[in-house]
C-alpha atoms as a PDB file:
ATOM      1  CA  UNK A   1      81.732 -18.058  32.803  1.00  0.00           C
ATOM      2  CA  UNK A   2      83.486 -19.336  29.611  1.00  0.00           C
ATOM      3  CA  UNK A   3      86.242 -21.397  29.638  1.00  0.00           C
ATOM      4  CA  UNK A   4      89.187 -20.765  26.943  1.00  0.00           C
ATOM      5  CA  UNK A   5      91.109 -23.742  26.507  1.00  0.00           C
ATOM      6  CA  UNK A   6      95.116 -23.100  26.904  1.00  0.00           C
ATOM      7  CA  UNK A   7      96.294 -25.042  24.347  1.00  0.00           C
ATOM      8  CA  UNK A   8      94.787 -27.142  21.362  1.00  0.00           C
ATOM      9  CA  UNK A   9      96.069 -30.212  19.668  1.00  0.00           C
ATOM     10  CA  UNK A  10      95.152 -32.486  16.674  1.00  0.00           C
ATOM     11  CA  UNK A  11      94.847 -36.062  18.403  1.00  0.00           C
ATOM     12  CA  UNK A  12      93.221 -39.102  16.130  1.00  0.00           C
ATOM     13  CA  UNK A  13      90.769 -37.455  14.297  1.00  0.00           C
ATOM     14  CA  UNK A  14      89.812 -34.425  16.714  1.00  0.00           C
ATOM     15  CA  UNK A  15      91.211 -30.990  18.059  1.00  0.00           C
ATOM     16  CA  UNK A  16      91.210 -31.738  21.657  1.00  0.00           C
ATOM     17  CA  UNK A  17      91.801 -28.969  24.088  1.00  0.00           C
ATOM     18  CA  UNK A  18      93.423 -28.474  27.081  1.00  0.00           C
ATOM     19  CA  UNK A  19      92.594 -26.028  30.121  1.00  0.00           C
ATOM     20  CA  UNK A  20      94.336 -24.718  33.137  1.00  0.00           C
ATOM     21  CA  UNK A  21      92.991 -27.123  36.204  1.00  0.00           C
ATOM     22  CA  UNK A  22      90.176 -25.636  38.020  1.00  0.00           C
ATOM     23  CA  UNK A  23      92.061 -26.664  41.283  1.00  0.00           C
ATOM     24  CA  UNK A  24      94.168 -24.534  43.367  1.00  0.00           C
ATOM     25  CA  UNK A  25      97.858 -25.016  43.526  1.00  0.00           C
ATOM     26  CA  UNK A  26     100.137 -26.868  40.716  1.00  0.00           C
ATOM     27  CA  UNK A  27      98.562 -28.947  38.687  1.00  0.00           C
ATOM     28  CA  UNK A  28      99.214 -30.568  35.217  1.00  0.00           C
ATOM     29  CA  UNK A  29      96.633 -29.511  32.571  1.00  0.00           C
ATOM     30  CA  UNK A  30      93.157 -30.824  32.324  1.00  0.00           C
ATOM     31  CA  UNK A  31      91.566 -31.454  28.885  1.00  0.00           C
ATOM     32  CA  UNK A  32      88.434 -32.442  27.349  1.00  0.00           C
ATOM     33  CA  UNK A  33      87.062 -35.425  27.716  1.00  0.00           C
ATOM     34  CA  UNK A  34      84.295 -35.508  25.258  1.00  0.00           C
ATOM     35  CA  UNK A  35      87.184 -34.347  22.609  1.00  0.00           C
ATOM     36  CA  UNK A  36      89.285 -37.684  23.946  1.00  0.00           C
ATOM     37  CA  UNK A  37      86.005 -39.893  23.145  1.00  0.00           C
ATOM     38  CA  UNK A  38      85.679 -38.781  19.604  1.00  0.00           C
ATOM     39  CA  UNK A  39      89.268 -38.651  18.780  1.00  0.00           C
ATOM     40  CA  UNK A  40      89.116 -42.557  20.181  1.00  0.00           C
ATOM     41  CA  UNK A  41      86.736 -42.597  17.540  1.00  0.00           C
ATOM     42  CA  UNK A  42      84.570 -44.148  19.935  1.00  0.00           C
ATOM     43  CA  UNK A  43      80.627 -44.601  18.983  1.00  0.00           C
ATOM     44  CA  UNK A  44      77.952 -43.530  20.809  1.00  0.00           C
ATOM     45  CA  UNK A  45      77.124 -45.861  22.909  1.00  0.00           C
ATOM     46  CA  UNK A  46      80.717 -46.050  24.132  1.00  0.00           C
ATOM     47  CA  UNK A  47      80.767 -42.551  24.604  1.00  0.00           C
ATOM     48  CA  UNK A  48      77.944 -42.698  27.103  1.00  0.00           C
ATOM     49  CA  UNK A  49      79.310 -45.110  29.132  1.00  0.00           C
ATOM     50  CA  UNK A  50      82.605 -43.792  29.683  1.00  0.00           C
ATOM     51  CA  UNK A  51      80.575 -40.380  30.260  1.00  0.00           C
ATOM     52  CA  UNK A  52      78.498 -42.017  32.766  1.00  0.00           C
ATOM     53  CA  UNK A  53      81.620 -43.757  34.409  1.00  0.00           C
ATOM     54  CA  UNK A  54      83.071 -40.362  34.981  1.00  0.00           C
ATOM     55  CA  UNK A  55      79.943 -38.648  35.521  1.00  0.00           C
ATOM     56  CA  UNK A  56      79.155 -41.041  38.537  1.00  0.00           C
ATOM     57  CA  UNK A  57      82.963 -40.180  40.564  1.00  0.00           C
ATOM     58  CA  UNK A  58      85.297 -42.707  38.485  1.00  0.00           C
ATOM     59  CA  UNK A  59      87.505 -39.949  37.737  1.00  0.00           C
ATOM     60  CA  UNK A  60      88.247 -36.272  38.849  1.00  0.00           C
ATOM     61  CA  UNK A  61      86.213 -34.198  36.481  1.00  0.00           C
ATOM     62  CA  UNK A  62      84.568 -30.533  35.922  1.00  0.00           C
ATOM     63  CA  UNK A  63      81.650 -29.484  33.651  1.00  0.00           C
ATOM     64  CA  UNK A  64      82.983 -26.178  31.992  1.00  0.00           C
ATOM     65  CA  UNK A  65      81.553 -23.856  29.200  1.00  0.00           C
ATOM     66  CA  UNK A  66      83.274 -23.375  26.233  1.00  0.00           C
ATOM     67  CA  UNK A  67      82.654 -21.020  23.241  1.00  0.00           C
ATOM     68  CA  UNK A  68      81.505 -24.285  21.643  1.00  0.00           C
ATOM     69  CA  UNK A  69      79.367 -25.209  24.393  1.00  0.00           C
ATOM     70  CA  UNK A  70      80.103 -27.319  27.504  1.00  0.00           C
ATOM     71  CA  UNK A  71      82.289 -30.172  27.312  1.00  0.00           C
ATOM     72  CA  UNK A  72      83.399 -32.782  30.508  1.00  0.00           C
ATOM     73  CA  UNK A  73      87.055 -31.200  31.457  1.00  0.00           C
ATOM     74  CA  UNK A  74      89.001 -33.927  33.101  1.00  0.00           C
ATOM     75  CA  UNK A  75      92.309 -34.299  35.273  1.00  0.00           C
ATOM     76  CA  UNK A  76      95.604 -35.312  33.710  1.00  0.00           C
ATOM     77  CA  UNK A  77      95.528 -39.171  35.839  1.00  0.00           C
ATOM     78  CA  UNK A  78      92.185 -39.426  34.665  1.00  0.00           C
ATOM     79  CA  UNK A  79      92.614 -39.175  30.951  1.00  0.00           C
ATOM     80  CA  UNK A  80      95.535 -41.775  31.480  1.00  0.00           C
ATOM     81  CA  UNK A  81      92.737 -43.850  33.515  1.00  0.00           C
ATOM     82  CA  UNK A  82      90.541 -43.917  30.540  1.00  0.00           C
ATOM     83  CA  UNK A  83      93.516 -44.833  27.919  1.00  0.00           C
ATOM     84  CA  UNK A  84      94.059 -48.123  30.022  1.00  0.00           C
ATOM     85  CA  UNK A  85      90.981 -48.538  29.747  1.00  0.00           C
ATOM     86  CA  UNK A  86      90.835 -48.782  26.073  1.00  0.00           C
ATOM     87  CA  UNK A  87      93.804 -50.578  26.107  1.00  0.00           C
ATOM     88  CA  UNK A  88      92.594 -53.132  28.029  1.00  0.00           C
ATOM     89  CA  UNK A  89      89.557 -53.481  25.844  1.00  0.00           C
ATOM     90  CA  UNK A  90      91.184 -53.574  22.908  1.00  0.00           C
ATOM     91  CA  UNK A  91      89.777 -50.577  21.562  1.00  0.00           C
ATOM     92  CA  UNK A  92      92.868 -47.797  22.131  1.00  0.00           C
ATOM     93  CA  UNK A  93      93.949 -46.418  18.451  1.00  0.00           C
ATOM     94  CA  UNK A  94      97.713 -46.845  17.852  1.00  0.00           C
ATOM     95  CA  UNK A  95     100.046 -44.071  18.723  1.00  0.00           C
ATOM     96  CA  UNK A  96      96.517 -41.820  20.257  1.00  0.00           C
ATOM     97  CA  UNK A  97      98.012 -41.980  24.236  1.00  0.00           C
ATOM     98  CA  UNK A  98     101.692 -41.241  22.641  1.00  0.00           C
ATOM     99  CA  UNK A  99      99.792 -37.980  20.271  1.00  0.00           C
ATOM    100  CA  UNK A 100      98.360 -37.110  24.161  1.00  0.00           C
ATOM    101  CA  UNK A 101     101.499 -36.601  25.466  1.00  0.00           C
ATOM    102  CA  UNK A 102     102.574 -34.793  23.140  1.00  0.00           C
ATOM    103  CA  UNK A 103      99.696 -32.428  23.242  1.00  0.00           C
ATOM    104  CA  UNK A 104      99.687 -32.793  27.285  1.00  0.00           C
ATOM    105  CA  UNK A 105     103.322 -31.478  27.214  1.00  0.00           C
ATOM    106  CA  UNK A 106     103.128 -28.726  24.509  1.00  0.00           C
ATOM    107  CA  UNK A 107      99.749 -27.600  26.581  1.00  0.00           C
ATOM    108  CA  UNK A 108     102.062 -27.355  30.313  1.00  0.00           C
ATOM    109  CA  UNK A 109     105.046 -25.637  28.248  1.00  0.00           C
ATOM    110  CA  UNK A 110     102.088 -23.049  27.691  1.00  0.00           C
ATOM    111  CA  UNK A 111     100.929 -23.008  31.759  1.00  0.00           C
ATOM    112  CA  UNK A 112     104.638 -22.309  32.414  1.00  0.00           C
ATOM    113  CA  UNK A 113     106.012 -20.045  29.723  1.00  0.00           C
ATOM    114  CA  UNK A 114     105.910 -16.988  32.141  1.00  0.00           C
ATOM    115  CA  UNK A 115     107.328 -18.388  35.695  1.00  0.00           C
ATOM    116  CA  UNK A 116     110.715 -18.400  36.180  1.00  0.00           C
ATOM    117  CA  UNK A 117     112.970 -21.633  35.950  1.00  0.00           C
ATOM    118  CA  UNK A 118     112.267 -22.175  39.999  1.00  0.00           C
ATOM    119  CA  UNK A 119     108.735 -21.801  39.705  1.00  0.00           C
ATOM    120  CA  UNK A 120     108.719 -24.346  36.473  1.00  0.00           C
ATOM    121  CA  UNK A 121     110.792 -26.628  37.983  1.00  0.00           C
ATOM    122  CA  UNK A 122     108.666 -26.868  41.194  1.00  0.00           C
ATOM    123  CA  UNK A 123     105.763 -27.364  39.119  1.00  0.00           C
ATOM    124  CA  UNK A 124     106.826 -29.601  36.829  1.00  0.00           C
ATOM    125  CA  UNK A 125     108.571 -31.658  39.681  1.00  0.00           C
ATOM    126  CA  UNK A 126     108.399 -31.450  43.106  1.00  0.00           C
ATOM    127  CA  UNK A 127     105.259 -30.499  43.523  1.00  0.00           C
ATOM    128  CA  UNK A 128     103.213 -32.490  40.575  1.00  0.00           C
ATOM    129  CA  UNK A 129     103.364 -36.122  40.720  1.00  0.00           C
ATOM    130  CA  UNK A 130     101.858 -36.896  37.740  1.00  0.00           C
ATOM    131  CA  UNK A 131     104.266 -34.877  35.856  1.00  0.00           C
ATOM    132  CA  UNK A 132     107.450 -36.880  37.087  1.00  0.00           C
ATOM    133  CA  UNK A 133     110.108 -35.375  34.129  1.00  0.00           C
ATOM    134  CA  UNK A 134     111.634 -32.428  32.964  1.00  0.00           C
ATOM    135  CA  UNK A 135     114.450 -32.917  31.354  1.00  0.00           C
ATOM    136  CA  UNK A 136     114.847 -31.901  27.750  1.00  0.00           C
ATOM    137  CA  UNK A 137     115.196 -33.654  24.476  1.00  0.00           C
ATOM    138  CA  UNK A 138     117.596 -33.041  21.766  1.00  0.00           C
ATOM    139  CA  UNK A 139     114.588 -30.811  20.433  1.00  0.00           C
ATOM    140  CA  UNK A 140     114.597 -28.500  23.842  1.00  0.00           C
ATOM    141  CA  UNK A 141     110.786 -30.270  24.655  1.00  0.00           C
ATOM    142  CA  UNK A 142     109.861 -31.066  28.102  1.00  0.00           C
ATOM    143  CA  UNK A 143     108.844 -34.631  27.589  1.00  0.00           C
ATOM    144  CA  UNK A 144     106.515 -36.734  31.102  1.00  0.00           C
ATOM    145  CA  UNK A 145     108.343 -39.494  32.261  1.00  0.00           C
ATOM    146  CA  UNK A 146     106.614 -42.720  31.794  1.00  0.00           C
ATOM    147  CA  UNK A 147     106.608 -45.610  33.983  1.00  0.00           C
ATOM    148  CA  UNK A 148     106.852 -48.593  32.175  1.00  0.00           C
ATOM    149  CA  UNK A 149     107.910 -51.238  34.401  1.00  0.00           C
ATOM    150  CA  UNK A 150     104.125 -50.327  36.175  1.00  0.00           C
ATOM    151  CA  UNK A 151     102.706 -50.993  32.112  1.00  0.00           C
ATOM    152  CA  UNK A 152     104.440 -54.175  32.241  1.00  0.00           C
ATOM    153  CA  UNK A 153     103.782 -55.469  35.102  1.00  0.00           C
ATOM    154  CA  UNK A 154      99.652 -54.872  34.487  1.00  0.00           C
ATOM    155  CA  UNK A 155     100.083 -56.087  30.891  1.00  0.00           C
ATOM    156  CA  UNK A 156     102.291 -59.265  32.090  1.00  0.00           C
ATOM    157  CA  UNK A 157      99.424 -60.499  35.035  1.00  0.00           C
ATOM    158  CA  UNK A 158      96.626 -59.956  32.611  1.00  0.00           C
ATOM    159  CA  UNK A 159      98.835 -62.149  29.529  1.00  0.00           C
ATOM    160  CA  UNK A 160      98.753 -64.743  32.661  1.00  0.00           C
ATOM    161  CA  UNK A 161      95.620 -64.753  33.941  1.00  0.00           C
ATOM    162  CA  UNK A 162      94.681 -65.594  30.161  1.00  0.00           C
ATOM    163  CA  UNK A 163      97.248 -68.745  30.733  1.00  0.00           C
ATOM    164  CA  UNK A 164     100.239 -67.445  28.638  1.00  0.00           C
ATOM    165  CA  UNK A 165     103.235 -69.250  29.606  1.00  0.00           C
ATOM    166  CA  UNK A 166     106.584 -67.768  28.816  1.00  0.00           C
ATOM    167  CA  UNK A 167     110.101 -69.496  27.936  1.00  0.00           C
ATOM    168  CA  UNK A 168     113.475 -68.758  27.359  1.00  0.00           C
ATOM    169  CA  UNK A 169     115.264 -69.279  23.638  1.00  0.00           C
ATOM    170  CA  UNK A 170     118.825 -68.923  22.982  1.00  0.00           C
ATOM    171  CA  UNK A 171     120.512 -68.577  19.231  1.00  0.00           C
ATOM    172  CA  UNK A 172     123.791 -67.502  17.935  1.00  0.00           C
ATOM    173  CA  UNK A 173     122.070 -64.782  15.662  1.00  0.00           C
ATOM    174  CA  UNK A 174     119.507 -63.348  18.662  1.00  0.00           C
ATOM    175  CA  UNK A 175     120.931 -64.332  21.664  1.00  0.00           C
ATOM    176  CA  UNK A 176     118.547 -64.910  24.513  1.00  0.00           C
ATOM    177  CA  UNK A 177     115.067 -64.270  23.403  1.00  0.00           C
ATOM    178  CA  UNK A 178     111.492 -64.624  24.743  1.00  0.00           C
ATOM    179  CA  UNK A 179     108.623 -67.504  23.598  1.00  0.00           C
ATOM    180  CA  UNK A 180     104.990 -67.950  24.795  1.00  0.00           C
ATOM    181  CA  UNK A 181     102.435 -70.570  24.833  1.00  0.00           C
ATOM    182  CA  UNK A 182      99.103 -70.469  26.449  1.00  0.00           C
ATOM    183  CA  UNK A 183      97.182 -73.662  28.240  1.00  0.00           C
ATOM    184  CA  UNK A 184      93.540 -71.853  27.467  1.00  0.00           C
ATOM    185  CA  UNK A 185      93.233 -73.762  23.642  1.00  0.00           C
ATOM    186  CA  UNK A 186      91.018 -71.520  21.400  1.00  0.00           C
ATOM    187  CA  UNK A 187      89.274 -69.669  24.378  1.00  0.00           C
ATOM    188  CA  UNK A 188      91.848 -66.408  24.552  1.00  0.00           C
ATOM    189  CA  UNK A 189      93.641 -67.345  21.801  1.00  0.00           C
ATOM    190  CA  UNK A 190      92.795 -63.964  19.542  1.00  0.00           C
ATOM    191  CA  UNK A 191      92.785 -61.804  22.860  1.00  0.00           C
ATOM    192  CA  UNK A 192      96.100 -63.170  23.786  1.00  0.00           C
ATOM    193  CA  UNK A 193      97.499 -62.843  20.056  1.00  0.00           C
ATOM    194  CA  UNK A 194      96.450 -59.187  19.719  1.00  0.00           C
ATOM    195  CA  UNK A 195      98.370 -58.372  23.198  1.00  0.00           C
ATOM    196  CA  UNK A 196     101.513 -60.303  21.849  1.00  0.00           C
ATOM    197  CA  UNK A 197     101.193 -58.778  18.890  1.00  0.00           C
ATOM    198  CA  UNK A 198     101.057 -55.065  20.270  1.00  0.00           C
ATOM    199  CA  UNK A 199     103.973 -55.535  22.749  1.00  0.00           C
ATOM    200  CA  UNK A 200     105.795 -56.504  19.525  1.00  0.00           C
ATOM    201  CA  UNK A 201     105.012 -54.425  16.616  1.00  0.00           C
ATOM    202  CA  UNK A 202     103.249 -51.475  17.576  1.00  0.00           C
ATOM    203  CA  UNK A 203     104.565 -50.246  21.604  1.00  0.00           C
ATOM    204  CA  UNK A 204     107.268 -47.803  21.650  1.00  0.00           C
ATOM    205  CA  UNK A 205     110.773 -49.228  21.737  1.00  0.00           C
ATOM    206  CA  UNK A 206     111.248 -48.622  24.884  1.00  0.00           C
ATOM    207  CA  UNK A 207     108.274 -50.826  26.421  1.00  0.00           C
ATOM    208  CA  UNK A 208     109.045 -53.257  24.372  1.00  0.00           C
ATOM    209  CA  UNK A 209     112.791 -53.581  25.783  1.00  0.00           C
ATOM    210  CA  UNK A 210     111.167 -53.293  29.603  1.00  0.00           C
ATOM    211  CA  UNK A 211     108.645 -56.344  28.781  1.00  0.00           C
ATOM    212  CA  UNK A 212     111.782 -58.660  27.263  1.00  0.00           C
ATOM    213  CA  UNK A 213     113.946 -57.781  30.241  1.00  0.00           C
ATOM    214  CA  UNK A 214     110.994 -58.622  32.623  1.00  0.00           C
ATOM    215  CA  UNK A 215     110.014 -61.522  30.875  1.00  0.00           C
ATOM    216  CA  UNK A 216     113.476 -63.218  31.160  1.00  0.00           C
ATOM    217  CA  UNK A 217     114.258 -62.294  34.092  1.00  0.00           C
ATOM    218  CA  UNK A 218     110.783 -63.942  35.519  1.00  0.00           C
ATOM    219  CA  UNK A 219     111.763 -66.849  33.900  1.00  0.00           C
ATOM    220  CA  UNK A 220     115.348 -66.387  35.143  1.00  0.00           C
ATOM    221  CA  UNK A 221     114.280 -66.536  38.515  1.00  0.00           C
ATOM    222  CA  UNK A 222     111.723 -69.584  38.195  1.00  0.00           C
ATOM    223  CA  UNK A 223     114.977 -71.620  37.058  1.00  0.00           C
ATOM    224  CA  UNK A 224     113.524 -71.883  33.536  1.00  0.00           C
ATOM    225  CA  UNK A 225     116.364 -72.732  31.087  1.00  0.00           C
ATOM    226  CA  UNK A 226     117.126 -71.584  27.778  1.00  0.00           C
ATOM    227  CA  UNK A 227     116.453 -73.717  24.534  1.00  0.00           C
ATOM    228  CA  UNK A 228     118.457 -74.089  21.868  1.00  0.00           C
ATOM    229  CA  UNK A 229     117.148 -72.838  18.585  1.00  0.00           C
ATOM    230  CA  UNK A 230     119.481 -72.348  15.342  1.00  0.00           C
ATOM    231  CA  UNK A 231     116.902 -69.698  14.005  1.00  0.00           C
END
């Protein structure tokens, strides 16, 4: 039987499509994995592997024909699996997991456009887990709630089992402020830099506020004291 995909949306470089799950009961959308890889603008030999890791039960996962031919439809947890993943290997294009959502909501705003508010809110809600929010933006868009404290948490113990240290600064122009410093010399040094260097110029506002607040208040509670900088 062929599959039609609900919904289609350009991500990176690729049309990546979305299906209704192949599960019984509520479920967010499931989408193609093999149009995730190329719109990672993975190459092939990273393409096989994270085929093969799925493939072999790392993630909930259907083969499904499509007009276009088959293609690896996968769950909405496991797509978000795979993006930490590439995050944590460096190799996760800026603003691709952010164009996901996106595409992940406009695709359940489909699923849903015929039930009635009840029915939408249970499935949006109290019955879907991975689908946490509901409420809507300025724009009327049903946007996922994201749990960044969990992000920050993950991103924080790998930053320290690199051996970052963190310390408190304090000036009259920024207040109290966050510094690093790792004990590692040369070994992590790029690894750690491009981490540091995503949490400040390139993750959403909104992470970046959760890591500062968790930052200080680690160091808050370790009895570290501010230092003094005119800057």
């Amino acid at each position: 039987m062929v599959t039609i995909p609900i919904h289609t949306a350009a991500i990176g470089l690729k049309n990546v499509r979305f299906f209704a799950a192949p599960l019984a009961g509520p479920h967010m959308p499931w989408v193609s994995f093999d149009d995730l890889l190329h719109a990672a603008s993975l190459d092939r030999k990273r393409r096989r592997f994270f085929l093969t890791a799925f493939h072999e039960g790392l993630g909930d996962h259907r083969k499904v024909r499509t007009i276009d031919g088959p293609t690896t439809s996968v769950s909405h947890p496991a797509a978000q699996a795979f993006f930490e993943a590439l995050r944590d290997l460096g190799l996760l294009p800026i603003g691709l997991d952010d164009a996901y959502t996106h595409g992940a909501a406009d695709a359940m705003k489909i699923l849903t456009r015929d039930m009635s508010d009840d029915a939408a809110h249970d499935l949006h809600v109290r019955r879907v887990p991975q689908f946490a929010g509901h409420a809507a933006s300025e724009d009327g868009r049903r946007e996922m709630s994201i749990d960044y404290q969990a992000m920050v948490d993950r991103r924080l113990s790998h930053l320290e089992q690199l051996g970052v240290q963190f310390f408190l600064l304090w000036s009259p122009t920024r207040g109290l402020h966050w510094g690093f410093e790792w004990t590692t010399g040369r070994l992590h040094s790029r690894e750690i830099r491009r981490i540091i260097n995503a949490v400040r110029y390139e993750a959403t506002d909104e992470f970046r506020e959760c890591f500062g607040r968790e930052v200080i208040r680690r160091a808050i509670a370790c009895g570290e004291v501010p230092i003094e900088v005119r800057a």
